[in-house]
Protein backbone atom coordinates (compact mmCIF):
# COMPACT_ATOMS: atom_id res chain seq x y z
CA UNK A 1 14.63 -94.30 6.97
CA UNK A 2 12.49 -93.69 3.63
CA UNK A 3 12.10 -97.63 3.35
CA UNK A 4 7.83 -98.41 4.40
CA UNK A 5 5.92 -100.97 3.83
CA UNK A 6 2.07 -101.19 4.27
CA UNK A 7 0.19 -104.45 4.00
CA UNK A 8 -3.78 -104.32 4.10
CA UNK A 9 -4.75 -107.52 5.96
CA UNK A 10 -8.15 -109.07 4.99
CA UNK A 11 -7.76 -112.49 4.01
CA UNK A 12 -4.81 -115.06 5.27
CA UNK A 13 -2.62 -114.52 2.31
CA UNK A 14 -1.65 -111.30 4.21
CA UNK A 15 -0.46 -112.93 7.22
CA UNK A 16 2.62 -113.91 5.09
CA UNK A 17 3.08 -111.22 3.38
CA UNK A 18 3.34 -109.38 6.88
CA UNK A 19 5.57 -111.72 8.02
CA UNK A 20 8.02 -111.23 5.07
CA UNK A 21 7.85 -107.22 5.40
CA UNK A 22 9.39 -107.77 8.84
CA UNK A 23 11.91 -109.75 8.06
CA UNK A 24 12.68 -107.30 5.30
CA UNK A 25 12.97 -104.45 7.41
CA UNK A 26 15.11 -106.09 9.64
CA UNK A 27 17.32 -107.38 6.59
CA UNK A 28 17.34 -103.39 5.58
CA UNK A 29 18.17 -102.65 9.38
CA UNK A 30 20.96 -105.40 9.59
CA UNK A 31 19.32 -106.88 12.59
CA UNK A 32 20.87 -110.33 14.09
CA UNK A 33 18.38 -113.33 12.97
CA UNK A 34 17.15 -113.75 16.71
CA UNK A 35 15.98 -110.07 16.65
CA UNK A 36 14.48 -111.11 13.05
CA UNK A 37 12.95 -113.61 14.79
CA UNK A 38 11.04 -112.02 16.99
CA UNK A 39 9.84 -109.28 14.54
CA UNK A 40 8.50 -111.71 12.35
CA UNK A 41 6.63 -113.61 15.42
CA UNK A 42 5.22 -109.93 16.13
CA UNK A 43 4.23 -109.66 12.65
CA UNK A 44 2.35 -112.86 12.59
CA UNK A 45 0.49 -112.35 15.83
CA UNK A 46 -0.77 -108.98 14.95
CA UNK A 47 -1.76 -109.61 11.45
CA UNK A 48 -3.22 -112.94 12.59
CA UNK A 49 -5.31 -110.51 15.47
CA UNK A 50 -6.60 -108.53 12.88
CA UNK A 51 -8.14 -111.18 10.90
CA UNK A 52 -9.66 -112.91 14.30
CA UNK A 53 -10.85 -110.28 15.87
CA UNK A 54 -11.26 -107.02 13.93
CA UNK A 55 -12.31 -108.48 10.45
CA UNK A 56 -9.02 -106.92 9.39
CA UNK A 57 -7.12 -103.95 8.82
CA UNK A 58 -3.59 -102.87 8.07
CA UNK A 59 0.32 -103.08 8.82
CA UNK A 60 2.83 -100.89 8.71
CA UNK A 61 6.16 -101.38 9.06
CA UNK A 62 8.83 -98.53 9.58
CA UNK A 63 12.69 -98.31 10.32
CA UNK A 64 13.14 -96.04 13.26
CA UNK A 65 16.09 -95.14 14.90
CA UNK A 66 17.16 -97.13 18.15
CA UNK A 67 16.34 -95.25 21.25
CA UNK A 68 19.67 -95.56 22.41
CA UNK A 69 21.52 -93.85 19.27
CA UNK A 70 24.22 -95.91 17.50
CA UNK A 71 24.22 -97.49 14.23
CA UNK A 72 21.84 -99.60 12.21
CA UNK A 73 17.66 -98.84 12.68
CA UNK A 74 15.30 -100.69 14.86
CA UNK A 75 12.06 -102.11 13.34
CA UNK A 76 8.83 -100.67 13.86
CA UNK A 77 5.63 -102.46 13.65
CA UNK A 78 1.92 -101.24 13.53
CA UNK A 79 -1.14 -103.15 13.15
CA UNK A 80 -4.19 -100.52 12.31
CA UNK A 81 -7.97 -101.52 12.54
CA UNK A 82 -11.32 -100.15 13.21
CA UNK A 83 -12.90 -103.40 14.60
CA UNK A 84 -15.00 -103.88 17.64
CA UNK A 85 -12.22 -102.99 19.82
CA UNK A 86 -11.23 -104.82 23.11
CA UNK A 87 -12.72 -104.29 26.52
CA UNK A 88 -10.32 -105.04 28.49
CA UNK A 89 -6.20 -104.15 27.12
CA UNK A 90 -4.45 -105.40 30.37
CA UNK A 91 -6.54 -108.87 29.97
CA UNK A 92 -5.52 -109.40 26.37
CA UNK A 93 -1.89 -109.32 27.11
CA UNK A 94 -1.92 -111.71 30.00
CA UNK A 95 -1.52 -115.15 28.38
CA UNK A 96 -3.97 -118.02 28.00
CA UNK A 97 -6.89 -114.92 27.72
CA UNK A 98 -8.42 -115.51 24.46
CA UNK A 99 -12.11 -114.28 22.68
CA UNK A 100 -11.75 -116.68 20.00
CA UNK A 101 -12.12 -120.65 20.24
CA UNK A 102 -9.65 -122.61 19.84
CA UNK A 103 -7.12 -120.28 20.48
CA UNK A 104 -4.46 -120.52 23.06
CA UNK A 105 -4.07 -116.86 23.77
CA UNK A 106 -0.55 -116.14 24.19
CA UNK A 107 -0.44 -113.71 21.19
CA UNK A 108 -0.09 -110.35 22.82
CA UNK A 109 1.61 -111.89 25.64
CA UNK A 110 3.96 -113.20 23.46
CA UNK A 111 4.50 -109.92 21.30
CA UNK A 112 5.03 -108.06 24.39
CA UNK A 113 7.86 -110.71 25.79
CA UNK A 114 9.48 -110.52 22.29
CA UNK A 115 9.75 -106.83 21.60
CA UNK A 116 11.66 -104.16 23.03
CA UNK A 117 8.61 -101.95 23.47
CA UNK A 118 4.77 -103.11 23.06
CA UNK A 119 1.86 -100.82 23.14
CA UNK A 120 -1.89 -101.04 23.01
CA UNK A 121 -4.79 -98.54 22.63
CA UNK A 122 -8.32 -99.84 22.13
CA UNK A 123 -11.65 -98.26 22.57
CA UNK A 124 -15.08 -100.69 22.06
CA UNK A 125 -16.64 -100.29 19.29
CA UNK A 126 -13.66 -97.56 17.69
CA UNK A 127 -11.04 -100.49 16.99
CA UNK A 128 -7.25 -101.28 18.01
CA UNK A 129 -3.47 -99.84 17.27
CA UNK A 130 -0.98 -102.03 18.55
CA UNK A 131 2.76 -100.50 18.59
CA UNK A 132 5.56 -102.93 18.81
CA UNK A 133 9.52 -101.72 18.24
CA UNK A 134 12.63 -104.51 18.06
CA UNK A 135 15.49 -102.96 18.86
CA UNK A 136 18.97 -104.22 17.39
CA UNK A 137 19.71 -106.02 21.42
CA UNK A 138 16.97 -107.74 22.97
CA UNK A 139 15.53 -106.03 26.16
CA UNK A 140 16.95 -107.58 29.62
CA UNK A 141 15.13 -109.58 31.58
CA UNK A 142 12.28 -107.89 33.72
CA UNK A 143 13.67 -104.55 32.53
CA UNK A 144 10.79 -101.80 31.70
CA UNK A 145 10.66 -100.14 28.15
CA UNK A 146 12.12 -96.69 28.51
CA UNK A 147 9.18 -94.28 27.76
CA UNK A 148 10.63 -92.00 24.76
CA UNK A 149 9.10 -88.19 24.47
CA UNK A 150 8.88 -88.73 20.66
CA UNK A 151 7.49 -90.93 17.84
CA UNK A 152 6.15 -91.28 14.92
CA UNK A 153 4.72 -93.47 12.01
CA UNK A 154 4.68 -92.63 7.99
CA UNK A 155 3.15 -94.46 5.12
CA UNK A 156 3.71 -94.35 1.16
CA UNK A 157 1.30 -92.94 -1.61
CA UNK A 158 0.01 -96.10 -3.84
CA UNK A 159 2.12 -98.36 -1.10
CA UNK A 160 5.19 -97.55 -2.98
CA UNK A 161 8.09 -99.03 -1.11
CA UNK A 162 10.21 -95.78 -0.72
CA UNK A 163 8.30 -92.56 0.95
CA UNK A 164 9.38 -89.26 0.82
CA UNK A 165 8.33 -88.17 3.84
CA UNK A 166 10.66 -88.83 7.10
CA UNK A 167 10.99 -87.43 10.63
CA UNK A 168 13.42 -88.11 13.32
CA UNK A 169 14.28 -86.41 16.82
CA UNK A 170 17.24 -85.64 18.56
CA UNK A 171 18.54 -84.20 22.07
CA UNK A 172 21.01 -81.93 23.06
CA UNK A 173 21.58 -80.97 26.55
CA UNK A 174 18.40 -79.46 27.73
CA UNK A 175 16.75 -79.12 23.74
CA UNK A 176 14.46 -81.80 22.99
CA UNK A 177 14.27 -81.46 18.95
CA UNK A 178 11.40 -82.79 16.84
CA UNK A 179 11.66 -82.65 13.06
CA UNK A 180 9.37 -83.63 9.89
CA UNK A 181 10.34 -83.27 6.24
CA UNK A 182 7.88 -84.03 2.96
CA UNK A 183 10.22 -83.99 -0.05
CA UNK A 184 8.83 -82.69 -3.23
CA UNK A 185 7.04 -84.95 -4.88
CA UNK A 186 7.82 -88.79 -4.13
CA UNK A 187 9.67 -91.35 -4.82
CA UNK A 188 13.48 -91.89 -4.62
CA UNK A 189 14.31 -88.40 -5.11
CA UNK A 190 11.88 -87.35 -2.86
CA UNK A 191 13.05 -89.97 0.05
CA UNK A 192 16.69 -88.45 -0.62
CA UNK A 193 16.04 -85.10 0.77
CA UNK A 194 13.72 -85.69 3.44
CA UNK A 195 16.69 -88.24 4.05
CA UNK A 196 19.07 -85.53 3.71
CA UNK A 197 16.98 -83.22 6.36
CA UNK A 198 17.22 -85.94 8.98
CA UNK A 199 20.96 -86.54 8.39
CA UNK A 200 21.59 -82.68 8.71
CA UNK A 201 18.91 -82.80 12.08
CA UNK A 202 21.50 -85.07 13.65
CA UNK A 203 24.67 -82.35 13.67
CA UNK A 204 22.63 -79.37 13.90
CA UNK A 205 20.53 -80.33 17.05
CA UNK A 206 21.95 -77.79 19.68
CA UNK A 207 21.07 -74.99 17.33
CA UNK A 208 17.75 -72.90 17.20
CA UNK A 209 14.77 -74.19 14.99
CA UNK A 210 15.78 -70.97 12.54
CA UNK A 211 18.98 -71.64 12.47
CA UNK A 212 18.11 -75.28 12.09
CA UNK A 213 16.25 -74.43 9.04
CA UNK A 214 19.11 -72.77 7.45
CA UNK A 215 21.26 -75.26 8.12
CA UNK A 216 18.73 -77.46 5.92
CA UNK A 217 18.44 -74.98 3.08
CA UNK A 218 22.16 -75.04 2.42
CA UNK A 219 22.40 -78.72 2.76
CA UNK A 220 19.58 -79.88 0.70
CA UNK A 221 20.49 -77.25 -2.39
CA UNK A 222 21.57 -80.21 -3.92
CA UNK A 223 18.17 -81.96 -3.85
CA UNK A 224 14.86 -81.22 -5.19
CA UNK A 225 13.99 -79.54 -1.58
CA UNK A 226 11.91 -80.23 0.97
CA UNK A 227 8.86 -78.67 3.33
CA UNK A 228 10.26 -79.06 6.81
CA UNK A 229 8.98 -77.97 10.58
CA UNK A 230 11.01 -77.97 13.46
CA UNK A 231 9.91 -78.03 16.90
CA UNK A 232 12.49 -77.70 19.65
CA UNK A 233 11.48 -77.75 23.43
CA UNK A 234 13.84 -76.38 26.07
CA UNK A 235 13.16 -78.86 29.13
CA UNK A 236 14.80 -76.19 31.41
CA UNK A 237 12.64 -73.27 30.41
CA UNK A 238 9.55 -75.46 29.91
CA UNK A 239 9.08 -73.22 26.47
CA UNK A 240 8.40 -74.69 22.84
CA UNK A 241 9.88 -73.12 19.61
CA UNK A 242 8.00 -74.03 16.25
CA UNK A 243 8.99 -72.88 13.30
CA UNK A 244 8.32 -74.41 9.29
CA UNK A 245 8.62 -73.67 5.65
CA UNK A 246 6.33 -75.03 3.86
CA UNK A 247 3.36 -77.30 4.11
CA UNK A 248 4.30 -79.32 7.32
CA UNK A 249 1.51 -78.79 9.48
CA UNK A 250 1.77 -78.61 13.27
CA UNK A 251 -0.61 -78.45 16.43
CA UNK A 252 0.06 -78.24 19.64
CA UNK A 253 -2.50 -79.23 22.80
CA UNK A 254 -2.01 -77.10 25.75
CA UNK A 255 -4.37 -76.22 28.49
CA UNK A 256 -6.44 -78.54 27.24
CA UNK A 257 -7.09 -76.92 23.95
CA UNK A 258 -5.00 -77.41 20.34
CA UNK A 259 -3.63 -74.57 18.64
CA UNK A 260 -2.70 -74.35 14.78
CA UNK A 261 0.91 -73.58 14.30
CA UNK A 262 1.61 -71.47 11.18
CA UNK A 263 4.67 -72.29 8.66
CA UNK A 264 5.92 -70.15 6.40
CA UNK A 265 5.59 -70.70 2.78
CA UNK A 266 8.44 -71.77 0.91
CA UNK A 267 10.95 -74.69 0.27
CA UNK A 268 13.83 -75.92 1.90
CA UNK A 269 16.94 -76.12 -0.61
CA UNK A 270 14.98 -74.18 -3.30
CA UNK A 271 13.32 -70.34 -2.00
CA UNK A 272 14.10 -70.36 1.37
CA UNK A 273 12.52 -67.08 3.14
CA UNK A 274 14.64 -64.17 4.05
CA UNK A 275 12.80 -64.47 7.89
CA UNK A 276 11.87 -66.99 9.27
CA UNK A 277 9.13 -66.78 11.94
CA UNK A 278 9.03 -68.43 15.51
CA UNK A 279 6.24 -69.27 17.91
CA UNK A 280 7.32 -69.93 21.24
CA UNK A 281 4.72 -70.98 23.74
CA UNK A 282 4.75 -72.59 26.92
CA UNK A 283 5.49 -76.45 27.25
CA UNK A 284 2.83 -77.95 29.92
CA UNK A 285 3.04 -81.56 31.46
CA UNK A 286 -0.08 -82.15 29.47
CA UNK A 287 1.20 -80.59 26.03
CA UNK A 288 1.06 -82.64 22.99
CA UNK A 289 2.99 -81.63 19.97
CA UNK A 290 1.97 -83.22 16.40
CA UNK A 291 3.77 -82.71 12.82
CA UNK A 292 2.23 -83.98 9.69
CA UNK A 293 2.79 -83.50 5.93
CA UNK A 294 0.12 -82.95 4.02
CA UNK A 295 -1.17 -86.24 2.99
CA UNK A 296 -3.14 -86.17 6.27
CA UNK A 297 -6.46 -84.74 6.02
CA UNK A 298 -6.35 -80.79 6.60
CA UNK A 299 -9.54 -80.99 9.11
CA UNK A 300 -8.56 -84.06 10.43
CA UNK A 301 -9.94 -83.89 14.24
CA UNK A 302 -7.07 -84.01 17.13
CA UNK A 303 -7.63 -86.81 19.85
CA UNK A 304 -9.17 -85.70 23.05
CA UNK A 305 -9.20 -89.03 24.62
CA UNK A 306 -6.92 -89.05 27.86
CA UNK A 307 -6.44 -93.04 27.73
CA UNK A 308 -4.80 -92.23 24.41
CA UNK A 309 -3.19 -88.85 25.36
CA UNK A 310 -1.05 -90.84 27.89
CA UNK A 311 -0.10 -93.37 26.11
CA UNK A 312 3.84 -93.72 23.96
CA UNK A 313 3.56 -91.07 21.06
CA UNK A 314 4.40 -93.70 18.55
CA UNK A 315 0.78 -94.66 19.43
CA UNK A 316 -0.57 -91.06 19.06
CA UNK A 317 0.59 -90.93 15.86
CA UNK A 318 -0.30 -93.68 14.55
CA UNK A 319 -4.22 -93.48 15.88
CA UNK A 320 -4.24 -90.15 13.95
CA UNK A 321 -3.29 -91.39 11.07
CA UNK A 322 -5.88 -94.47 11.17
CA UNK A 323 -8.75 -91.80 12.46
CA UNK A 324 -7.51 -89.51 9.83
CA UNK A 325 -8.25 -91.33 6.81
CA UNK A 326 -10.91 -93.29 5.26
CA UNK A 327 -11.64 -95.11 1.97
CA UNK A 328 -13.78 -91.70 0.94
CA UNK A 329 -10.46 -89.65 1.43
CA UNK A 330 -7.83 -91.59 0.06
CA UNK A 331 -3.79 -90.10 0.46
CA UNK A 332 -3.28 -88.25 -2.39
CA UNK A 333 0.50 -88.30 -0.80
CA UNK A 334 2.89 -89.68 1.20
CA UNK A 335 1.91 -89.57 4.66
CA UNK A 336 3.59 -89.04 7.86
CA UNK A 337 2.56 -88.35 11.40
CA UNK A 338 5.79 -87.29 14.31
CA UNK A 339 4.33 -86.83 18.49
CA UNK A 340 6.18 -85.26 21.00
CA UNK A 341 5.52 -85.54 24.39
CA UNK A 342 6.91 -84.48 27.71
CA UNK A 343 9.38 -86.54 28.57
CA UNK A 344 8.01 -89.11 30.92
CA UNK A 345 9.42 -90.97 34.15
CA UNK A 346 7.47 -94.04 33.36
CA UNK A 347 6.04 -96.06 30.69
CA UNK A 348 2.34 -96.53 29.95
CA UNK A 349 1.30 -100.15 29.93
């Protein structure tokens, strides 16, 4: 899923131009033209919400895979701001609420109706990230959004339309399996073997994070390589496994405190280490796992906020990227942020 795009929204040119990166994405994902739709409806409410309300921001549009497995990719959808924020998130999604005249407020109410899964976080005064994901079949009628344990959200140095960055998670039985990959460099070449790392992720997810990472070395020899952490929780033993080569950064919240988690240097498909370390630690109902390459800030500051803490990790990751960056620390690469949560009987409105 190395295909991104990233639209800055500050005048109403961008509108458009958000609305056409949605229906590209779902072109890319082969989704039917109702399901194109609806993305592009999404699109157009939240980049029209930034301009109203927040004096702008950004969107970002991902492929992700569809919750339920199976072929194709479902489109993901962020809009990004540090406006005034909203008081009141339940309000703003009922229809006919509205803080701007002459508006008929249905625009959140209509973004949640139209896609699979629709998320809001918003503090006064910090700004807004709104999360929306169409999958490839339209959710039933009156059905919830299953709440997934994972997600994630990555963006592309200089807005170049392929990143090299990717993550992805899988399950097997009991093991829960989080992975993130920053391919050399970027580009095409570098999108191919973080590409090739999720690809491998997908047959290899009953195995061990080392064993994982071995698995990776041999198949992305024929690539320029990758950095690559894996984190694997066993839902039965309530333990976590980390391990990483290379400069894939992890941290992990537990007890109410985040703890660094320590790859080893090297690079997949190029000098692979003859050991590979493991921390295992114990997996908490409150634990919060987070990935990121290094086009994050290193001393960027993990949330503490529990209205955000609770909410889908798509969300998570995407308010630590926004919080992460500013205009006075640019990426100097590729960028991508992977959550994963305990899994979760029911969905955060």
């Amino acid at each position: 899923m190395s295909r991104v795009w990233e639209i800055p929204v500050h005048d109403s040119t961008r509108v458009r131009d958000a609305r056409l990166a949605a229906r590209e994405a779902c072109d890319d994902s082969g989704l039917a033209s109702s399901r194109t739709a609806a993305a592009e409806l999404v699109a157009t409410e939240l980049a029209t919400n930034l301009l109203k309300h927040a004096g702008g921001g950004h969107m970002v549009v991902n492929l992700v895979d569809p919750p339920a497995g199976g072929p194709g990719a479902s489109v993901q959808l962020y809009a990004l701001d540090h406006g005034p924020g909203i008081p009141d998130v339940d309000a703003a999604q009922r229809d006919g609420y509205s803080t701007a005249d002459g508006s008929l407020g249905a625009g959140l109410g209509s973004c949640r109706r139209s896609a699979n899964a629709f998320q809001l976080y918003s503090r006064p005064g910090r700004g807004t990230v709104a999360a929306a994901r169409i999958d490839p079949e339209p959710r039933k009628r009156g059905a919830a959004p299953a709440p997934l344990p994972a997600g994630g959200i990555t963006v592309s140095l200089g807005e170049a339309g392929q990143c090299g960055d990717a993550w992805a998670w899988v399950r097997a039985g009991r093991l829960l399996t989080l992975l993130l990959a920053d391919g050399l460099g970027h580009g095409p070449k570098a999108a191919h073997a973080s590409a090739t790392a999720v690809e491998e992720l997908r047959r290899a997810g009953h195995l061990p994070p080392a064993d994982i990472l071995r698995r990776l070395h041999t198949a992305l020899r024929p690539t320029r390589g990758a950095a690559v952490s894996v984190a694997q929780v066993d839902t039965e033993r309530a333990e976590l496994s980390f391990a990483g080569v290379g400069n894939v950064a992890a941290r992990v919240r537990g007890e109410k405190a985040w703890t660094s988690l320590v790859s080893h240097p090297g690079i997949v498909g190029a000098y692979f280490p003859a050991r590979v370390p493991v921390r295992r630690l114990p997996w908490r109902p409150d634990s919060l796992l987070v990935l990121h390459s290094d086009g994050l800030p290193s001393r960027w500051t993990p949330p503490e906020d529990p209205a955000l803490l609770a909410r889908d990790p798509s969300v998570v990751a995407a308010a630590i990227l926004r919080d992460a960056g500013s205009p006075a620390r640019p990426a100097r690469d590729d960028t991508s942020v992977a959550v994963l949560a305990p899994d979760r009987g029911t969905s955060t409105p």
